[in-house]
PDB file of N, CA and C in Angstrom:
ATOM      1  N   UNK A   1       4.611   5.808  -6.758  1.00  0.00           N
ATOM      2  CA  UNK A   1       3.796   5.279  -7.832  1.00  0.00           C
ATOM      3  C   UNK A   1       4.011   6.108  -9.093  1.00  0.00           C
ATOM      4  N   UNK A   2       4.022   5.628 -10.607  1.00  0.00           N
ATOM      5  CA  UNK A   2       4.254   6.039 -11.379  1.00  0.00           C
ATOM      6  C   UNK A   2       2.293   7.099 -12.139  1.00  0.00           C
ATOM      7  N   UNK A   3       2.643   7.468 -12.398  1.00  0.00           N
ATOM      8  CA  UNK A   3       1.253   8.281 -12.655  1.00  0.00           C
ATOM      9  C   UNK A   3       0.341   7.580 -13.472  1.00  0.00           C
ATOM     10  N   UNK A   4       0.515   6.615 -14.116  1.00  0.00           N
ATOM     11  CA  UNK A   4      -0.588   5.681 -14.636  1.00  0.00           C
ATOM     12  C   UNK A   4      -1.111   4.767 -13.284  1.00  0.00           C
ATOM     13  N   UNK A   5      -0.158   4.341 -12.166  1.00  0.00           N
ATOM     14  CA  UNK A   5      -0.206   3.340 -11.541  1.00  0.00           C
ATOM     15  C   UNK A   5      -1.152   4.905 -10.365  1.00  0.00           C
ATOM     16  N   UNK A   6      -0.974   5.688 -10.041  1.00  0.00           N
ATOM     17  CA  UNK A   6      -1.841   6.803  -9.693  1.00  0.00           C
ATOM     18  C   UNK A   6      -3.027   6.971  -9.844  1.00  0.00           C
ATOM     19  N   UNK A   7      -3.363   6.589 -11.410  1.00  0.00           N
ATOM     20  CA  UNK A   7      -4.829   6.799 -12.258  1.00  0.00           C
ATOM     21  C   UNK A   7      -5.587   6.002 -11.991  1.00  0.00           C
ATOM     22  N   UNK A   8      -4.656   4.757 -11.981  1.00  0.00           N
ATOM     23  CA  UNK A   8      -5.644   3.042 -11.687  1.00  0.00           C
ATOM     24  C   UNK A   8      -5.719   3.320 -10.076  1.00  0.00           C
ATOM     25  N   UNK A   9      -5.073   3.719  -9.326  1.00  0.00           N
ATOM     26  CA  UNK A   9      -5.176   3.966  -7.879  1.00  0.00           C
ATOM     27  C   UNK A   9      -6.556   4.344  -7.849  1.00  0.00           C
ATOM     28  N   UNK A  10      -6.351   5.504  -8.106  1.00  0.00           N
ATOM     29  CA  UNK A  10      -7.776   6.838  -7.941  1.00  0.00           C
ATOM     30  C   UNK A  10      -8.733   6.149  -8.420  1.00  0.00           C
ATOM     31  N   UNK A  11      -8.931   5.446  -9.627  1.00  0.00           N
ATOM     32  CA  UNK A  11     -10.269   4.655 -10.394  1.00  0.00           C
ATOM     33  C   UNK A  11     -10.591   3.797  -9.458  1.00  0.00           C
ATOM     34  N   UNK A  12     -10.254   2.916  -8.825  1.00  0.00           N
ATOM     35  CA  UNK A  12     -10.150   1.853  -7.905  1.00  0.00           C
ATOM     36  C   UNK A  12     -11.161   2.903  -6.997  1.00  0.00           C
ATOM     37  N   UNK A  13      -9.846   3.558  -6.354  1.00  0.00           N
ATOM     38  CA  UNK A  13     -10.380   4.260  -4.691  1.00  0.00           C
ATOM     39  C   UNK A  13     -11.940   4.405  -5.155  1.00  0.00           C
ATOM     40  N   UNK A  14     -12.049   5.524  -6.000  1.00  0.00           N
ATOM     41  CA  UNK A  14     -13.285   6.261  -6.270  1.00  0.00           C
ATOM     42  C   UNK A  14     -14.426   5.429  -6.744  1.00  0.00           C
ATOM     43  N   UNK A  15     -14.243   4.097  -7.212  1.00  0.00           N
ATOM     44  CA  UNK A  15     -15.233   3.275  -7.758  1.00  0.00           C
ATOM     45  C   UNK A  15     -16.121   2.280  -6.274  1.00  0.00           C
ATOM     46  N   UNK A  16     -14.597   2.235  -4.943  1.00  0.00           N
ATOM     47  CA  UNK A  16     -14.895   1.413  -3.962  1.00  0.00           C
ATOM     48  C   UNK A  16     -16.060   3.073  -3.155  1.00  0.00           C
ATOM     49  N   UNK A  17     -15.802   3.943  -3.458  1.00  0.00           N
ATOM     50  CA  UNK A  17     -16.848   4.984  -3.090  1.00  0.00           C
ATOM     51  C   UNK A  17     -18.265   4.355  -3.672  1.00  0.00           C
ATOM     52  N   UNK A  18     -18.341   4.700  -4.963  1.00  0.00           N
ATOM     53  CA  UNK A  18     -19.287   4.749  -5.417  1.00  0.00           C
ATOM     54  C   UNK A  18     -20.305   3.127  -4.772  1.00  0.00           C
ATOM     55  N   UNK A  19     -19.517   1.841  -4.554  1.00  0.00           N
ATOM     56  CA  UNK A  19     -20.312   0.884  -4.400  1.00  0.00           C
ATOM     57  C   UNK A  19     -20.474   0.522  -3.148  1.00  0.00           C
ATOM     58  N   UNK A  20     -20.163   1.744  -2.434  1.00  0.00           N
ATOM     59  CA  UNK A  20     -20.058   1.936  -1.082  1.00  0.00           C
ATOM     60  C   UNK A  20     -19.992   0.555  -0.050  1.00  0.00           C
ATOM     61  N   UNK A  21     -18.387   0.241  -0.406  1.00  0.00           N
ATOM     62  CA  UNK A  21     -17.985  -0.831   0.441  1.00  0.00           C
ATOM     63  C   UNK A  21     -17.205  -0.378   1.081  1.00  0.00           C
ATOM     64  N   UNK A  22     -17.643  -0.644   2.798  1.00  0.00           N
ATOM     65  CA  UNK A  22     -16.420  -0.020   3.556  1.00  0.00           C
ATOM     66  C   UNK A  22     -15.720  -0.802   3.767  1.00  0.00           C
ATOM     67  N   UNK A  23     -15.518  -2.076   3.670  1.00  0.00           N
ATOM     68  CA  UNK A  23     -14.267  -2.834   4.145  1.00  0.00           C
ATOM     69  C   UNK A  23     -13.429  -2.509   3.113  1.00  0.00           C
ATOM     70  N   UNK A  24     -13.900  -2.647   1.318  1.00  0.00           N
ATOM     71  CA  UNK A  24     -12.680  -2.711   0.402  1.00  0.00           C
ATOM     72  C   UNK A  24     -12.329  -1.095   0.603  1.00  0.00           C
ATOM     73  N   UNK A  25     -13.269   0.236   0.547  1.00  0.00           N
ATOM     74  CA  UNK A  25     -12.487   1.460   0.757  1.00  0.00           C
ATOM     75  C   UNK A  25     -11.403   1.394   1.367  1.00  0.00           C
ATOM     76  N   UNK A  26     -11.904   1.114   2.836  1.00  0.00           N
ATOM     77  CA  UNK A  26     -11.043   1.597   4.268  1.00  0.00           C
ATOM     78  C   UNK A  26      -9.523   0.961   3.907  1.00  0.00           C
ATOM     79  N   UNK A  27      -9.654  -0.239   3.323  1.00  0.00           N
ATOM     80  CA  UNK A  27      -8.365  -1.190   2.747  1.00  0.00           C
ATOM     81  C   UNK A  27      -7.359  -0.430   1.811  1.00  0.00           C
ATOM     82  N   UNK A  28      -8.217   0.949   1.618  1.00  0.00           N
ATOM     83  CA  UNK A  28      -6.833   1.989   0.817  1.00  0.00           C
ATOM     84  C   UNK A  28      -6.200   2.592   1.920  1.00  0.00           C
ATOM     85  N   UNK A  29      -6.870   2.703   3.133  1.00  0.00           N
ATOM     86  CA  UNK A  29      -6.178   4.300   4.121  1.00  0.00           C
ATOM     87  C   UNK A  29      -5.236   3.287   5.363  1.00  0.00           C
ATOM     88  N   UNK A  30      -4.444   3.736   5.260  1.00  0.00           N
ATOM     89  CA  UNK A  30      -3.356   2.988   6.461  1.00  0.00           C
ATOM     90  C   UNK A  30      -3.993   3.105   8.235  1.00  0.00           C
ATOM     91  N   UNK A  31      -3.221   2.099   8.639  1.00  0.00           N
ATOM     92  CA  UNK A  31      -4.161   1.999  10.175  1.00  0.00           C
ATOM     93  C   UNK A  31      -4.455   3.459  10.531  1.00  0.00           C
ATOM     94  N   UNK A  32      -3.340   4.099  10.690  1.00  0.00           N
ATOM     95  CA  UNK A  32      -3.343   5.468  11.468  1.00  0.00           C
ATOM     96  C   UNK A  32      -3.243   6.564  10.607  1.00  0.00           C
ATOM     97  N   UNK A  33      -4.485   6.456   9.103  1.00  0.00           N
ATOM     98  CA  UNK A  33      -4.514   7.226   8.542  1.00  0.00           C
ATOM     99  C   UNK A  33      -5.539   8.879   9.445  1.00  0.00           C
ATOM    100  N   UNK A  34      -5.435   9.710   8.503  1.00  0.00           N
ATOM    101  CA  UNK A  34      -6.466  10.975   8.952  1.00  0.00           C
ATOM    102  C   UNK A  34      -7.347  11.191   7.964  1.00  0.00           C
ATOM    103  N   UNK A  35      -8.158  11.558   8.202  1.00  0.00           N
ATOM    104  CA  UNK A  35      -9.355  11.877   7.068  1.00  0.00           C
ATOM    105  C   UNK A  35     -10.142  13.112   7.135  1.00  0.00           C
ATOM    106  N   UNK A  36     -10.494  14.258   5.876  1.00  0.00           N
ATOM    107  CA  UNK A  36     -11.015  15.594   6.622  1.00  0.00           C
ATOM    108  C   UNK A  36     -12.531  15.816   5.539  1.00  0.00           C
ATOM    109  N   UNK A  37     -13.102  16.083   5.965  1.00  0.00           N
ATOM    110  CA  UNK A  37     -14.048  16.555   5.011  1.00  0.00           C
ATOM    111  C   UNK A  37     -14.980  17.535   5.670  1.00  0.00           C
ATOM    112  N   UNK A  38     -15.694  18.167   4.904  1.00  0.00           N
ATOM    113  CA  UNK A  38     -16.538  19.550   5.554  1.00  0.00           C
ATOM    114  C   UNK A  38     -17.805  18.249   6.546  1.00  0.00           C
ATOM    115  N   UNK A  39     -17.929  17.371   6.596  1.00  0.00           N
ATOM    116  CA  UNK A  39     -18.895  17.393   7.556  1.00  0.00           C
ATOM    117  C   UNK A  39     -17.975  16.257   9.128  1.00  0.00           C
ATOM    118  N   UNK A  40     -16.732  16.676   8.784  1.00  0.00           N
ATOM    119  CA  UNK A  40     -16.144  15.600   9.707  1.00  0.00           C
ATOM    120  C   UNK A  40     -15.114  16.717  10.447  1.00  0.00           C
ATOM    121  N   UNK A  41     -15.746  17.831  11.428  1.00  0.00           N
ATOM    122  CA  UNK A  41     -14.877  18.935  11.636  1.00  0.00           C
ATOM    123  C   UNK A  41     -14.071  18.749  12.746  1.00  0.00           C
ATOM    124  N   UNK A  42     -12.486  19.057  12.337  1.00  0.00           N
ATOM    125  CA  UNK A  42     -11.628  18.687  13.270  1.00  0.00           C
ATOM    126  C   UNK A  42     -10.802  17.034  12.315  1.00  0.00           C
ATOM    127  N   UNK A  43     -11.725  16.592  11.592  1.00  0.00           N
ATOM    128  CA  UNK A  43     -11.282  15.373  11.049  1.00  0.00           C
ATOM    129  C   UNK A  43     -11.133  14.167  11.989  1.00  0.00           C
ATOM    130  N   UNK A  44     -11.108  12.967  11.235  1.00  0.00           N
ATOM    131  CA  UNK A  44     -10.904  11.574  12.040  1.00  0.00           C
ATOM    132  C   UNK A  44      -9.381  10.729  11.823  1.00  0.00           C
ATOM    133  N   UNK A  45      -9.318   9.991  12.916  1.00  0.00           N
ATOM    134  CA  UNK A  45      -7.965   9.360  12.631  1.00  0.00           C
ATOM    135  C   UNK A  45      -8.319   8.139  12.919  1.00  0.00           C
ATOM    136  N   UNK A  46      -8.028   7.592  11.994  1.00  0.00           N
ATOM    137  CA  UNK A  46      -7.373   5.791  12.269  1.00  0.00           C
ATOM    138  C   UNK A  46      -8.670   4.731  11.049  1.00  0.00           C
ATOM    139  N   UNK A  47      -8.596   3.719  11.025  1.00  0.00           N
ATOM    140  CA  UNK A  47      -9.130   2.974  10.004  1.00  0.00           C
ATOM    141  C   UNK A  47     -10.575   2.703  11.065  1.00  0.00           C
ATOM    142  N   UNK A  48     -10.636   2.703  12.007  1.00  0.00           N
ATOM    143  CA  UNK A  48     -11.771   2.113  12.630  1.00  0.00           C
ATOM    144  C   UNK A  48     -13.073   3.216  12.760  1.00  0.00           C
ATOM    145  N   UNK A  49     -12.545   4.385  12.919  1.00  0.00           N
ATOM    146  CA  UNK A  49     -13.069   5.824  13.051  1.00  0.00           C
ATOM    147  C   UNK A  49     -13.360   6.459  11.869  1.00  0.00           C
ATOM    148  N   UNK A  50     -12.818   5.958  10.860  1.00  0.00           N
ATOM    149  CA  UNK A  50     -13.042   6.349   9.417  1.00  0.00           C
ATOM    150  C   UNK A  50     -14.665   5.395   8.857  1.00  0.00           C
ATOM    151  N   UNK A  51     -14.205   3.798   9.229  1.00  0.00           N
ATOM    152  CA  UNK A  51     -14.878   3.107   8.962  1.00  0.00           C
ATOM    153  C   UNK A  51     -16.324   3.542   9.571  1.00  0.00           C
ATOM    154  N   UNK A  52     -16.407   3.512  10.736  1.00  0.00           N
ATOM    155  CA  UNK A  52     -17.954   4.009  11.434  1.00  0.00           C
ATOM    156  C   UNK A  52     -18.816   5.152  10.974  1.00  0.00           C
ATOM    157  N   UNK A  53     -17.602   6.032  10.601  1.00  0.00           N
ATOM    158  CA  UNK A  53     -18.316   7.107   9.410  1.00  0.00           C
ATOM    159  C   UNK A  53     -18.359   6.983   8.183  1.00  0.00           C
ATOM    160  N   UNK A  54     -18.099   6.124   7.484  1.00  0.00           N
ATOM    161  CA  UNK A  54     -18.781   5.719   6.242  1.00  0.00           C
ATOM    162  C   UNK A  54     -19.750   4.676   6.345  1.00  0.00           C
ATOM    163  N   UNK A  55     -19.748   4.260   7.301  1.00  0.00           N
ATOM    164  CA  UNK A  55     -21.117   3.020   6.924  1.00  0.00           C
ATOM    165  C   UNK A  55     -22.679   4.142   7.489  1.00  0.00           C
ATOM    166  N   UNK A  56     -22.266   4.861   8.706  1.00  0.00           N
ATOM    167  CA  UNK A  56     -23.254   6.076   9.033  1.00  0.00           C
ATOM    168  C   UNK A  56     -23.776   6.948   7.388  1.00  0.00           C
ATOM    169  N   UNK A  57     -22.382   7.157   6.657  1.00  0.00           N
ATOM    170  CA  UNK A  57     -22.435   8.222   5.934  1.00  0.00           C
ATOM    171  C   UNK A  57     -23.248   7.719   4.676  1.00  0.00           C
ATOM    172  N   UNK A  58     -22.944   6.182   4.416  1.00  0.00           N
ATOM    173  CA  UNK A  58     -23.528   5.164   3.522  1.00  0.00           C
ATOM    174  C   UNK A  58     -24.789   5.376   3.571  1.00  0.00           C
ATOM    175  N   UNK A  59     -25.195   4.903   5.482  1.00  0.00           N
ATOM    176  CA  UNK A  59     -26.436   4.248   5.225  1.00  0.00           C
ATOM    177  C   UNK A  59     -27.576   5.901   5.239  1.00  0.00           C
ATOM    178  N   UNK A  60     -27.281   7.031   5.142  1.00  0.00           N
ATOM    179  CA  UNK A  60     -27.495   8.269   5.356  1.00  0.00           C
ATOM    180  C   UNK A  60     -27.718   9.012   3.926  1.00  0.00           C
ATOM    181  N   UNK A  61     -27.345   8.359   2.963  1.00  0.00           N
ATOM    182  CA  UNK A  61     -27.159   9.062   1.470  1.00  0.00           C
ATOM    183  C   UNK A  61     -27.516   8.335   0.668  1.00  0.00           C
ATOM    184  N   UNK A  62     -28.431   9.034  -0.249  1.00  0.00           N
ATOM    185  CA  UNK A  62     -28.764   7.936  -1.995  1.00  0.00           C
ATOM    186  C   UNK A  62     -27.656   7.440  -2.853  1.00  0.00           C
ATOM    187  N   UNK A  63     -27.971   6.936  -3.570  1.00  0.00           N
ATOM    188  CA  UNK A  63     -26.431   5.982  -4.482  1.00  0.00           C
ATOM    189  C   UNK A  63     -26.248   7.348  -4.809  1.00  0.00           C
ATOM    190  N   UNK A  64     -24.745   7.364  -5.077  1.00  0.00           N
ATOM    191  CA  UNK A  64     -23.566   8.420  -5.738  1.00  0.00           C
ATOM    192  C   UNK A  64     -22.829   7.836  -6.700  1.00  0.00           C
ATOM    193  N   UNK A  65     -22.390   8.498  -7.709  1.00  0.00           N
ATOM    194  CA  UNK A  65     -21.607   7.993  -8.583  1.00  0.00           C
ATOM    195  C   UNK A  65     -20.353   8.497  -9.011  1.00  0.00           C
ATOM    196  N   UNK A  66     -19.127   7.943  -8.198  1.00  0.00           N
ATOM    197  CA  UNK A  66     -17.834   9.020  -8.542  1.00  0.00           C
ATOM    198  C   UNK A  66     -17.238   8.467  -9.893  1.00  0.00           C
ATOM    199  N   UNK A  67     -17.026   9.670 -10.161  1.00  0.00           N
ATOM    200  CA  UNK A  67     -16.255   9.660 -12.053  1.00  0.00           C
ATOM    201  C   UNK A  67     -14.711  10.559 -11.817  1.00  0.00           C
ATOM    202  N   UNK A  68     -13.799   9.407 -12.149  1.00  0.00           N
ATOM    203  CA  UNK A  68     -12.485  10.606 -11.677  1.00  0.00           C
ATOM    204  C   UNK A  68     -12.492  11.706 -13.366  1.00  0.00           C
ATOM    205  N   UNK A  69     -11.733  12.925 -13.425  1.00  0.00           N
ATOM    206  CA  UNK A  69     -11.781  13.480 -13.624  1.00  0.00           C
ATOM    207  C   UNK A  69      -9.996  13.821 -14.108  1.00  0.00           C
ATOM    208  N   UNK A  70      -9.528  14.281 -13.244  1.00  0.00           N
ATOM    209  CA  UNK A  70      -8.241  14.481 -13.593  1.00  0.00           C
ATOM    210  C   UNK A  70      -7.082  14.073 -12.058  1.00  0.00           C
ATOM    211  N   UNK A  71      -6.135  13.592 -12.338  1.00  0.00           N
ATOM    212  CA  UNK A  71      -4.765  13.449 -11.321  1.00  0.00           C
ATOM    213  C   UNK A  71      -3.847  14.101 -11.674  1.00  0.00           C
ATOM    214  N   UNK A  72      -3.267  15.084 -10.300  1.00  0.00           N
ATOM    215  CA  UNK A  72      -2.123  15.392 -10.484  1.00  0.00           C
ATOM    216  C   UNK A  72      -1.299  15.148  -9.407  1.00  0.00           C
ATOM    217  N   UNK A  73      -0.123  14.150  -9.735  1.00  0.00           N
ATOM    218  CA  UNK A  73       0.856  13.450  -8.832  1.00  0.00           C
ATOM    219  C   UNK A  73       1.536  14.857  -7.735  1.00  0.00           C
ATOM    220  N   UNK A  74       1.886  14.418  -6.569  1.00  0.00           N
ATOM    221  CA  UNK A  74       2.850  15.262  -5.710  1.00  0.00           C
ATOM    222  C   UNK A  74       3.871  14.480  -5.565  1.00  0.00           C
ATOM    223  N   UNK A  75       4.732  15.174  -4.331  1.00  0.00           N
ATOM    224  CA  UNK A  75       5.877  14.348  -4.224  1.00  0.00           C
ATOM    225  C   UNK A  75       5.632  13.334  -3.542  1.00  0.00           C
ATOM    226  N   UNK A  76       4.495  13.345  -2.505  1.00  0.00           N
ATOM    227  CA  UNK A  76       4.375  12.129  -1.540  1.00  0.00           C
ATOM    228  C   UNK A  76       2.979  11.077  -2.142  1.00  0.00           C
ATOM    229  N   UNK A  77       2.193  11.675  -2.684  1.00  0.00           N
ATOM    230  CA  UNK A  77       0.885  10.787  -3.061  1.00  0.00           C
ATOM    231  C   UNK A  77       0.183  11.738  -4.380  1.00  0.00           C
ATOM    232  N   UNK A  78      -0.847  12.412  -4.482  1.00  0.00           N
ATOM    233  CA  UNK A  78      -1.035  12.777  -5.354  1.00  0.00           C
ATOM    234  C   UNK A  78      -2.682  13.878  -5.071  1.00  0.00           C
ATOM    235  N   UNK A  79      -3.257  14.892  -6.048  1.00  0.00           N
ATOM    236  CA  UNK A  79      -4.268  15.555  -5.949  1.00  0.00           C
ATOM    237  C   UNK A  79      -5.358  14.824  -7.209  1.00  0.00           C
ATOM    238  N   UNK A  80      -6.544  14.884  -6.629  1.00  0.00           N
ATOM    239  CA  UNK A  80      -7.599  14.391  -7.755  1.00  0.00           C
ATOM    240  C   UNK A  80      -9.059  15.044  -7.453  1.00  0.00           C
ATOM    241  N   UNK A  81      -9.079  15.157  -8.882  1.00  0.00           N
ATOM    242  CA  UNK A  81     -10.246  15.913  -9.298  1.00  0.00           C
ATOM    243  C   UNK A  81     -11.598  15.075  -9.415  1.00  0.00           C
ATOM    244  N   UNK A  82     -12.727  15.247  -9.599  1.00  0.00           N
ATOM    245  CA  UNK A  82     -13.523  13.903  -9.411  1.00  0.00           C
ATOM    246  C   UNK A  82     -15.154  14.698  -9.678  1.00  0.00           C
ATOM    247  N   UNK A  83     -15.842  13.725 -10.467  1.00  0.00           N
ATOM    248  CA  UNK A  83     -17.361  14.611 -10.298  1.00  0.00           C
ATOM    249  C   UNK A  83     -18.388  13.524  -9.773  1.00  0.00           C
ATOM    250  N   UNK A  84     -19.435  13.467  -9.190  1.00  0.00           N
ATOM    251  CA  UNK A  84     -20.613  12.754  -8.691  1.00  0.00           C
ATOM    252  C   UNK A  84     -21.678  13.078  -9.000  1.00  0.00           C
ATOM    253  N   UNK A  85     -22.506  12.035  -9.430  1.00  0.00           N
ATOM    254  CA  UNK A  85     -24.035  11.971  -9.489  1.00  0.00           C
ATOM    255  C   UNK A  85     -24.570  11.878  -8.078  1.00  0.00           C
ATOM    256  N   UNK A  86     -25.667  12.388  -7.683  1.00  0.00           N
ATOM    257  CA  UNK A  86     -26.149  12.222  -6.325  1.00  0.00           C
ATOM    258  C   UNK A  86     -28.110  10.982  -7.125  1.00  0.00           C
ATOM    259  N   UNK A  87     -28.004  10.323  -6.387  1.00  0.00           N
ATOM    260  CA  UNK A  87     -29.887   9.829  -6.322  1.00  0.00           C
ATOM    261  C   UNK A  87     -29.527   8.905  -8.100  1.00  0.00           C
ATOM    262  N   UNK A  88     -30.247   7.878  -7.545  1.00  0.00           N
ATOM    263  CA  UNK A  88     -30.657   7.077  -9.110  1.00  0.00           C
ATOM    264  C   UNK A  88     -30.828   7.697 -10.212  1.00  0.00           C
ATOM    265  N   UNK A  89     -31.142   9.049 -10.358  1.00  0.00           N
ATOM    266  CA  UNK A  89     -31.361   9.745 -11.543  1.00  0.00           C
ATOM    267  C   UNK A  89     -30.327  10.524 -11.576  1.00  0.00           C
ATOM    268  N   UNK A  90     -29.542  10.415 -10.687  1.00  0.00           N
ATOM    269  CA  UNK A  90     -28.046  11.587 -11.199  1.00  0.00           C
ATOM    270  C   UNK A  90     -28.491  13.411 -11.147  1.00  0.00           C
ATOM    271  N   UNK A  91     -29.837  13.468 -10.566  1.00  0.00           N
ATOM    272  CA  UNK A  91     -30.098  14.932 -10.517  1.00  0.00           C
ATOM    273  C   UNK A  91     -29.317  15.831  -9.776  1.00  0.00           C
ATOM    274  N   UNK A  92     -28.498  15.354  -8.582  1.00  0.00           N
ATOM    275  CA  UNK A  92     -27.551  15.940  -7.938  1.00  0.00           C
ATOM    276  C   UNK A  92     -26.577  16.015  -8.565  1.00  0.00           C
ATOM    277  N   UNK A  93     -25.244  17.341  -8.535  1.00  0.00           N
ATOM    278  CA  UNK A  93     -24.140  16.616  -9.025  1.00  0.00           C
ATOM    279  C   UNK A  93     -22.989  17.538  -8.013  1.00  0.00           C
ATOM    280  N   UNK A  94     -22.403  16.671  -7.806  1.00  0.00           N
ATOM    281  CA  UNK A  94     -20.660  17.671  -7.258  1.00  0.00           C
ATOM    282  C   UNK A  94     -20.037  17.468  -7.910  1.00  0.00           C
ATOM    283  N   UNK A  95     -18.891  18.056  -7.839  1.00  0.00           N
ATOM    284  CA  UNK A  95     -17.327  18.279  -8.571  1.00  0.00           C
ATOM    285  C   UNK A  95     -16.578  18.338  -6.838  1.00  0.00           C
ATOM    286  N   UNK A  96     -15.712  17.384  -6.704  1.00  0.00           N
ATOM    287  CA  UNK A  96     -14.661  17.327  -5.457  1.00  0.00           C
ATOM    288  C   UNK A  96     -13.461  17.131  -5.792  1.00  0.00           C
ATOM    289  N   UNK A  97     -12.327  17.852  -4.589  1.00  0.00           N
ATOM    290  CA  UNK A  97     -10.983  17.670  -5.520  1.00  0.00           C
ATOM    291  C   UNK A  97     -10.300  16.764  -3.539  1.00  0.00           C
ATOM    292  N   UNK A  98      -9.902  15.719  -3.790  1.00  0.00           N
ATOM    293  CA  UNK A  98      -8.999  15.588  -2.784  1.00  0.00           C
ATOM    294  C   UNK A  98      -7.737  15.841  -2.478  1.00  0.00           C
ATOM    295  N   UNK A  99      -6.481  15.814  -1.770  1.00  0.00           N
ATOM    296  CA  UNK A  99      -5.515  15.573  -1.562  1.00  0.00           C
ATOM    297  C   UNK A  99      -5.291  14.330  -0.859  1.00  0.00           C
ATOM    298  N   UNK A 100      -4.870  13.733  -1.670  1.00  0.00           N
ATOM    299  CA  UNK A 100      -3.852  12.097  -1.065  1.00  0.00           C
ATOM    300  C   UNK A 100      -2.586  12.565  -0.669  1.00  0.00           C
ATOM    301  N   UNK A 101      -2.339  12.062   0.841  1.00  0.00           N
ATOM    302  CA  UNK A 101      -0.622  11.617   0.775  1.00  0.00           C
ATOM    303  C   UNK A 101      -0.548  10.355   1.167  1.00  0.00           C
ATOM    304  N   UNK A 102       0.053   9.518   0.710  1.00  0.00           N
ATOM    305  CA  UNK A 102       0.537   8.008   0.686  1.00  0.00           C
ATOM    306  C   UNK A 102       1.765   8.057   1.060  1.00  0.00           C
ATOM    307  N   UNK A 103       1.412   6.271   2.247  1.00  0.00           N
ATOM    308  CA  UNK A 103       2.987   5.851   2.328  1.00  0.00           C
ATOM    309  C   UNK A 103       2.973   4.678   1.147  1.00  0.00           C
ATOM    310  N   UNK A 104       3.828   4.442   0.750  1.00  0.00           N
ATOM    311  CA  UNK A 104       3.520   3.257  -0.362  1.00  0.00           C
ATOM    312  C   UNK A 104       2.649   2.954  -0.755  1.00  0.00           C
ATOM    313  N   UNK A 105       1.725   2.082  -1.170  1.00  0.00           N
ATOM    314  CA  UNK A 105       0.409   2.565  -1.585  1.00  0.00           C
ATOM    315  C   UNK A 105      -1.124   2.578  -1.035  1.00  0.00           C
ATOM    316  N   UNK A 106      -0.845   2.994   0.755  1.00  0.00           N
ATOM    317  CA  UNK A 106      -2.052   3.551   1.483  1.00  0.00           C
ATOM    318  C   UNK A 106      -1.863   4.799   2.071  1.00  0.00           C
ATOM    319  N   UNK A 107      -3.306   5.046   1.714  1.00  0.00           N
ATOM    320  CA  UNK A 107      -3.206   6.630   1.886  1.00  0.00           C
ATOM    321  C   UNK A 107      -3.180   6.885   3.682  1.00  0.00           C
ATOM    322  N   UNK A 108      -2.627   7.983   3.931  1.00  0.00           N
ATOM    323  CA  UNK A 108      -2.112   8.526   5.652  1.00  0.00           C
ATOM    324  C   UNK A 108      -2.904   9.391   5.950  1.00  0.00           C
ATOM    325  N   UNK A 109      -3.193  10.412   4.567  1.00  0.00           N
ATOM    326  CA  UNK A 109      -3.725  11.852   4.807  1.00  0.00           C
ATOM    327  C   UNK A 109      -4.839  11.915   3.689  1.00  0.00           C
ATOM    328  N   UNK A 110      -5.998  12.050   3.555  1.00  0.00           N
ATOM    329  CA  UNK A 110      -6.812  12.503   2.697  1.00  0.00           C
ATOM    330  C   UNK A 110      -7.905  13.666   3.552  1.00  0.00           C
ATOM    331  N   UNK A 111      -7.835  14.509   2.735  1.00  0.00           N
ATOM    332  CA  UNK A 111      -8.629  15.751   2.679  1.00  0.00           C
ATOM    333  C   UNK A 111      -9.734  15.723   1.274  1.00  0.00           C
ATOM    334  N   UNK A 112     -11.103  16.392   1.529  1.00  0.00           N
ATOM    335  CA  UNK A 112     -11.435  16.252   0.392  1.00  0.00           C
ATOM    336  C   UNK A 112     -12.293  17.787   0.820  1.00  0.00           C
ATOM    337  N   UNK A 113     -12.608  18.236  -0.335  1.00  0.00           N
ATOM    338  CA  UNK A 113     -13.319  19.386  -0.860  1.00  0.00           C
ATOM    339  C   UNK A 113     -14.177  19.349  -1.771  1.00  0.00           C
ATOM    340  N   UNK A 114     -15.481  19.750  -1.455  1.00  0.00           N
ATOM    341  CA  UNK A 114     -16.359  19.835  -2.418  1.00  0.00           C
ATOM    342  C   UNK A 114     -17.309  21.107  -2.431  1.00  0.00           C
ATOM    343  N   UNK A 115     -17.481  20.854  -3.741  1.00  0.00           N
ATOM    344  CA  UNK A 115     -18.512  22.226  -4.611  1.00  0.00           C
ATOM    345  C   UNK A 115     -19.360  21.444  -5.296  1.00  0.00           C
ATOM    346  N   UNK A 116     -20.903  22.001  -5.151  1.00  0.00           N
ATOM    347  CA  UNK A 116     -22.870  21.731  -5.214  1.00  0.00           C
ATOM    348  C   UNK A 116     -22.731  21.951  -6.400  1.00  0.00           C
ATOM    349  N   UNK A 117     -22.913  21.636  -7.574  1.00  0.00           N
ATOM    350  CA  UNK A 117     -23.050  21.827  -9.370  1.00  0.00           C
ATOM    351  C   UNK A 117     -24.224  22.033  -9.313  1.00  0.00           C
ATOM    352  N   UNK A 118     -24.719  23.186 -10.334  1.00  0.00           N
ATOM    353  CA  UNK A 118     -26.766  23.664 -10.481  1.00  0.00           C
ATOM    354  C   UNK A 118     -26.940  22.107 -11.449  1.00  0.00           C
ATOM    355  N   UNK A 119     -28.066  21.581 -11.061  1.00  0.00           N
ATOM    356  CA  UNK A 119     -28.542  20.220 -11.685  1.00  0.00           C
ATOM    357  C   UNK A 119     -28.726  20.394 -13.139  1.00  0.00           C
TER     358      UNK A 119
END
């Protein structure tokens, strides 16, 4: 992907976060993608196992609001920077950075990392 076609990627991905749809998300990560995040230890594999933990993770959390931030392309997919509102009033906030690797344009490997912002 060319790095604009990257940007619209990430806006997409991060917007199907925010309106927390798991069918259109999961429709970015390839069947036998992996997925890691600090509350998924050891990480998950595959689209079906991903899916069950976001509708858990959905129905478990107040609206969020992801805002991308910055992309920087790799050789296989790309790194992105990203900030969130937590609760209708946005009093929560993170800053998360993922790593994408993509086969063509679904992701295989995503890792994500996050850091608590003082409100």
């Amino acid at each position: 992907m060319t790095p604009d076609e990257i940007t619209a990627f990430n806006a997409a991905w991060l917007q199907a976060w925010t309106d927390k749809d798991v069918p259109r998300l999961v429709a970015f990560y390839a069947e036998d993608c992996i997925y890691k995040d600090a509350q998924t230890v050891g990480g998950l594999e595959g689209r079906v196992a991903l899916a069950g933990y976001l509708n858990g993770l959905f129905a478990a959390t107040p609206p969020m609001t992801y805002t991308p931030d910055e992309v920087w392309p790799t050789p296989d997919g790309f790194c992105g920077r990203w900030y969130c509102k937590i609760g209708a009033d946005g009093a929560g906030q993170l800053r998360g950075f993922d790593l994408v690797v993509l086969r063509g344009r679904e992701i295989v490997v995503n890792e994500v990392y996050v850091h608590q912002l003082p409100a």
